[in-house]
Protein backbone atom coordinates (compact mmCIF):
# COMPACT_ATOMS: atom_id res chain seq x y z
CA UNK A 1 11.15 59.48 6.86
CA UNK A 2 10.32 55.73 6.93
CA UNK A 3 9.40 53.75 3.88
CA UNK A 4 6.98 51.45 2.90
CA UNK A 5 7.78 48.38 0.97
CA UNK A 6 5.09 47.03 -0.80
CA UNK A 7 6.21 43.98 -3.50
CA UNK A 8 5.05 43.92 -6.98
CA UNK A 9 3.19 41.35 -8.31
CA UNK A 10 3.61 40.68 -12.21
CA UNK A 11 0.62 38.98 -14.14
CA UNK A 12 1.92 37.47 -17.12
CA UNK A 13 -0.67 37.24 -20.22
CA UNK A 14 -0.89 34.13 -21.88
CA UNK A 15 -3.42 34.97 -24.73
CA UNK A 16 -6.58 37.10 -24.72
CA UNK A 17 -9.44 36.72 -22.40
CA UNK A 18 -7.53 33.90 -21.14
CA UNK A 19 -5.90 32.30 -17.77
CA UNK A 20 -3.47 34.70 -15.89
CA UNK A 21 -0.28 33.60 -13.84
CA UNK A 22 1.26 35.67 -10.88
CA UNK A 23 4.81 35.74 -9.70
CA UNK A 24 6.43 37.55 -7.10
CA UNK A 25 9.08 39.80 -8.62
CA UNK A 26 12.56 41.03 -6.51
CA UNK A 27 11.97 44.34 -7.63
CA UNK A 28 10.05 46.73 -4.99
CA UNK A 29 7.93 49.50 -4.88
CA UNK A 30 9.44 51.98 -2.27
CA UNK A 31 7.01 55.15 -0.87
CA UNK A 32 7.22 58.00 1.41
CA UNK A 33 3.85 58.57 2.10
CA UNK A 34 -0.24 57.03 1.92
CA UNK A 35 -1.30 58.16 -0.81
CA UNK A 36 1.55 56.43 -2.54
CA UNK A 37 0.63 53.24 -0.80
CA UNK A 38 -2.96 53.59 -1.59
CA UNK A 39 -2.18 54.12 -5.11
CA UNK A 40 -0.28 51.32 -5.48
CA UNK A 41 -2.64 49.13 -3.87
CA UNK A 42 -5.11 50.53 -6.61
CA UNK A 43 -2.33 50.05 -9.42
CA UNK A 44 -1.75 46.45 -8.57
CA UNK A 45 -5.49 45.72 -8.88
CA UNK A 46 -5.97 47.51 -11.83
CA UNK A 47 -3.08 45.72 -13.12
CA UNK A 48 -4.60 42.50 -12.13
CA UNK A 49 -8.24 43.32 -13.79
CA UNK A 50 -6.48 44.32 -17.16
CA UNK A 51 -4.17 40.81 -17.30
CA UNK A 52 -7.50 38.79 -16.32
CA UNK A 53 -9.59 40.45 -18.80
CA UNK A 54 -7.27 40.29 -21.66
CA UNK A 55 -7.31 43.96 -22.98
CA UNK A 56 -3.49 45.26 -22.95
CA UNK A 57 -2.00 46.85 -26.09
CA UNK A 58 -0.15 45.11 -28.63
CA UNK A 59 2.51 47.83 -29.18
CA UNK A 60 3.64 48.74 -26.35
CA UNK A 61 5.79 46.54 -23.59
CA UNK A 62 5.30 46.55 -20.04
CA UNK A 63 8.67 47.07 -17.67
CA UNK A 64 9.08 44.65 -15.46
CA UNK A 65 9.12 46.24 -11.86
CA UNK A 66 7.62 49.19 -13.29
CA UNK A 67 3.83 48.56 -14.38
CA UNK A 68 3.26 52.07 -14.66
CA UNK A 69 6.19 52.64 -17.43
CA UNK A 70 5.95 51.06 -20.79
CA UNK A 71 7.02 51.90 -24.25
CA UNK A 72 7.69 50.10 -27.54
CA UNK A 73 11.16 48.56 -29.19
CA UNK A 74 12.25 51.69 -30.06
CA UNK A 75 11.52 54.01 -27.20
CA UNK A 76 12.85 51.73 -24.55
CA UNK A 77 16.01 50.47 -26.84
CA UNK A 78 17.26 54.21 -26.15
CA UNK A 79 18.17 53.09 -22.47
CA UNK A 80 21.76 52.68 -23.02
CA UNK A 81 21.73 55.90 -24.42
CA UNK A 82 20.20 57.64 -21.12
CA UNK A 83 23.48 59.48 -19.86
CA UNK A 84 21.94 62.91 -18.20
CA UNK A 85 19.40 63.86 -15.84
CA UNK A 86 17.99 66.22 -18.64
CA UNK A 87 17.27 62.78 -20.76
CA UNK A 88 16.59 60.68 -17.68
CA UNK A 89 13.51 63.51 -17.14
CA UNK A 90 12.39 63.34 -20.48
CA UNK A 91 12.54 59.36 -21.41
CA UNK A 92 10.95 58.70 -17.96
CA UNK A 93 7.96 61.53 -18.91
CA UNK A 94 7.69 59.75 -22.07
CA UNK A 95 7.81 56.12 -21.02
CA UNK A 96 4.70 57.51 -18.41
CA UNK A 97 2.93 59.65 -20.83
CA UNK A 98 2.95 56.14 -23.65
CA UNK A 99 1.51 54.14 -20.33
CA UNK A 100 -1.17 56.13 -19.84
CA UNK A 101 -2.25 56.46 -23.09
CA UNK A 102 -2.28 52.75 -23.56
CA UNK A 103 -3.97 52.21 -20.03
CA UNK A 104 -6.76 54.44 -20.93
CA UNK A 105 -7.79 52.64 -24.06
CA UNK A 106 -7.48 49.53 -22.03
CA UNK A 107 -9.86 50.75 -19.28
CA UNK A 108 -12.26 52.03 -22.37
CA UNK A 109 -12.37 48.34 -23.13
CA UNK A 110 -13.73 47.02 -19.90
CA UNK A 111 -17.31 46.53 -19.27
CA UNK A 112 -19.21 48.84 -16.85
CA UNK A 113 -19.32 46.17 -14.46
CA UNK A 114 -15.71 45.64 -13.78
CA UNK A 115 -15.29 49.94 -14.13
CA UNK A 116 -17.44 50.03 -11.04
CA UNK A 117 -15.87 47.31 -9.63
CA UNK A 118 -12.28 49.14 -10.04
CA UNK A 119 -14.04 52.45 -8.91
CA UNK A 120 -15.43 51.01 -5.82
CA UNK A 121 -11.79 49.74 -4.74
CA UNK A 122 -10.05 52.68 -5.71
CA UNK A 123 -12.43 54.93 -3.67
CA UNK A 124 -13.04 56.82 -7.21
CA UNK A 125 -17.25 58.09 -6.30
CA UNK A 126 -18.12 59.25 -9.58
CA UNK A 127 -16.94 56.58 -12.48
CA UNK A 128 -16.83 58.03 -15.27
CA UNK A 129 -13.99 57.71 -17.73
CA UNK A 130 -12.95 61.39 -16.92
CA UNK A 131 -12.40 60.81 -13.37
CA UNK A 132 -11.01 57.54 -13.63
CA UNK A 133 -8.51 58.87 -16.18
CA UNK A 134 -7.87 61.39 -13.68
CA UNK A 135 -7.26 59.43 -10.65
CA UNK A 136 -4.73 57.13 -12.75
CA UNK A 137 -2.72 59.83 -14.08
CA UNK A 138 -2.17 60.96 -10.49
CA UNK A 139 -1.19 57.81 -9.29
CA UNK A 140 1.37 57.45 -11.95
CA UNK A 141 2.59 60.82 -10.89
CA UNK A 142 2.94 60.02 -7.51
CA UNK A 143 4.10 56.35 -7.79
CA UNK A 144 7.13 57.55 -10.02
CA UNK A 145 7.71 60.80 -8.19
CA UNK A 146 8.08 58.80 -4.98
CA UNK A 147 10.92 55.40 -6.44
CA UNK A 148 13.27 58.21 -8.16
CA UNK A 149 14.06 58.50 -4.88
CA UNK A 150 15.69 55.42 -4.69
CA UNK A 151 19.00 55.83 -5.67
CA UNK A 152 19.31 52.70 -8.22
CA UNK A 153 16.29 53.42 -9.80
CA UNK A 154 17.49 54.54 -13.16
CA UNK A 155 20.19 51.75 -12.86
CA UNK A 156 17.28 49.05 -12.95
CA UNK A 157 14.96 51.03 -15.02
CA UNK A 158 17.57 50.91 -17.98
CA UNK A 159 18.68 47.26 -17.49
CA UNK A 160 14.41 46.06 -17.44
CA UNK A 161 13.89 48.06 -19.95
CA UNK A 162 16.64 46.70 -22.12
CA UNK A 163 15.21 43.45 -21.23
CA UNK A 164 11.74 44.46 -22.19
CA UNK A 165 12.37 45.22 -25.60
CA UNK A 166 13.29 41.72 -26.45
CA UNK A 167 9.63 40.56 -25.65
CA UNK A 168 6.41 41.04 -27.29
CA UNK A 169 2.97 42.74 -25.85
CA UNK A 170 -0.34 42.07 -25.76
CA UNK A 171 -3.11 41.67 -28.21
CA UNK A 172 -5.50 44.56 -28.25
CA UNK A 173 -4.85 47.56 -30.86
CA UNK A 174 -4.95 50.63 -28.73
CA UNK A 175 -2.43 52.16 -31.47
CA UNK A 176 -3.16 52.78 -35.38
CA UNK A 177 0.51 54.21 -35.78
CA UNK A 178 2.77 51.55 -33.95
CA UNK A 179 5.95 52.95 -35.03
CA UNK A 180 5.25 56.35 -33.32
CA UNK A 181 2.25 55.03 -31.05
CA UNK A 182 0.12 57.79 -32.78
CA UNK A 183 2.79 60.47 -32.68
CA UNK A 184 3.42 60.15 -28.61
CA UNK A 185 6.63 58.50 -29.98
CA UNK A 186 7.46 60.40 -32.74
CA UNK A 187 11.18 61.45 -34.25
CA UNK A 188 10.71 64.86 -32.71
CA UNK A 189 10.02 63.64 -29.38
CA UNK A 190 12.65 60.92 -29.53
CA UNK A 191 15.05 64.06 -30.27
CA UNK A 192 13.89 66.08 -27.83
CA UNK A 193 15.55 63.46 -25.03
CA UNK A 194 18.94 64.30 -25.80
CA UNK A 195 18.66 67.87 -26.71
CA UNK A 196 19.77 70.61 -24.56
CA UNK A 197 17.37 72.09 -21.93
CA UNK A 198 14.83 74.69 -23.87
CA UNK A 199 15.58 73.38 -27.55
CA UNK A 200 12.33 71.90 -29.28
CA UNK A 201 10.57 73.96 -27.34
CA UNK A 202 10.48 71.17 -24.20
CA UNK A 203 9.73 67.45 -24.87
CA UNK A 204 6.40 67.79 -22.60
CA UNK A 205 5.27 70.79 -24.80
CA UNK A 206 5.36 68.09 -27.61
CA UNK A 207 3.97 65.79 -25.90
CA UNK A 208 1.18 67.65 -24.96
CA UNK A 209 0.17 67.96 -28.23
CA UNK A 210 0.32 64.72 -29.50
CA UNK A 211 -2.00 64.01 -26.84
CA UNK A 212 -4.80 66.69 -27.87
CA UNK A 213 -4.44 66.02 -31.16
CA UNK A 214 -4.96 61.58 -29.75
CA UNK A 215 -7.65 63.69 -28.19
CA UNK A 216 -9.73 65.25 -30.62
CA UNK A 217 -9.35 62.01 -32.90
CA UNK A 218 -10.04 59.42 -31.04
CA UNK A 219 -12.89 57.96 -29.06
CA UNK A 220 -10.36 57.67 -25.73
C-alpha cells in the first residue's frame, strides 16, 4: 500500500506566552491511510496552538520526531534498556498514555476561543473537553499504530529519546507528583516494562488506574 509522507514541524518554546520558532525536522511521519493523514494534519496544529500559547508541562519532555510521545528524565532514560518487543509495547503505551495526560491539561488551559478554533479545524462538531479528549486519544492511537510500521522506528525512538532527556520542558504545572507524573510513572509501572508477559497483572491494567484515580482527583 502506498505511503504518505507528511514532514514534522517542531515549534520550539522560548518562554511562556511568548514568540515561537519553527524548524523543519529530518524525521517523518509515515501513514497508510486518511485518517492518519488527517490526524496528523490536526496534531501539527494542535501542536502549533499549544507552543504559541505557552501552556506545555514542565515535567514532561517532548520527543523530537514524535510530538505525540513524551515522558520525563526517568521514563525516557530507560531507552537503552528497551531490548524486547514485550518492553518496546509497554514503554511506547506509557510514553503515549504520559502525552496524553499532559496534552489534556494543556488543552484545559486554552481559552474557549482557541478550543473552537482547534475544533473547527479538526472537524470535532461538539467541543467539549470530552470529545476533544476523545478525538486526541484516537489520533495518538492511530498516528503510532501506523510509524511502528516503519522498520527503524524503535531505532530512532530510543536514540531521540535519549537525547530528550538531556533537555528541559515547559513551564506550566500539569503534574503535582513530578517524579511519578501523579503515579502514571510510578515504580510499579516502570517494573512492569521489563517483566514477563502477564506478571503485574499487565502494565495497561496499571495504567488504567492511575488514570481513574488522575480522574476522580483532578479537575482534567
Amino acid at each position: 500500500m502506498t505511503k504518505v509522507i507528511i514532514p514534522i514541524f517542531f515549534i520550539i518554546i522560548t518562554s511562556s506566552f511568548c514568540h515561537a520558532t519553527e524548524k523543519v525536522e529530518k524525521v517523518h511521519f509515515h501513514y497508510s491511510h486518511s485518517k492518519a493523514t488527517k490526524c496528523v494534519q490536526s496534531w501539527l496544529a494542535m501542536e502549533k496552538l499549544l507552543n504559541t500559547k505557552g501552556v506545555r508541562c514542565q515535567a514532561v519532555l517532548p520527543i523530537k520526531g514524535f510530538p505525540y510521545l513524551r515522558g520525563n528524565i526517568k521514563v525516557l532514560s530507560l531507552a537503552p534498556k528497551i531490548s524486547t518487543k514485550y518492553a518496546a509495547h509497554r514503554w511506547l503505551e506509557l510514553l503515549r498514555r504520559i502525552d496524553l495526560q499532559a496534552r489534556y491539561a494543556e488543552l484545559s488551559a486554552l481559552s474557549e476561543n482557541d478550543l473552537k478554533r482547534f475544533c473547527s479545524d479538526a472537524g470535532i462538531k461538539n467541543c467539549i473537553q470530552g470529545r476533544i479528549r476523545a478525538y486526541v486519544a484516537h489520533c495518538s492511537a492511530i498516528i503510532m499504530g501506523d510509524e511502528k510500521s516503519n522498520h527503524d522506528f524503535l531505532q530512532v525512538l530510543k536514540k531521540n529519546a535519549r537525547f530528550s532527556a538531556q533537555n528541559s520542558g515547559g513551564t506550566a504545572k500539569c503534574f503535582e507528583d513530578t517524579e511519578t507524573l501523579d503515579g502514571i510513572a510510578g515504580q510499579d509501572v516502570l517494573n512492569s516494562i521489563f517483566a514477563p508477559p502477564g506478571s503485574f497483572g499487565g502494565s495497561s491494567a496499571i495504567l488504567q488506574k492511575r488514570i481513574m484515580l488522575q480522574k476522580a482527583t483532578r479537575p482534567y
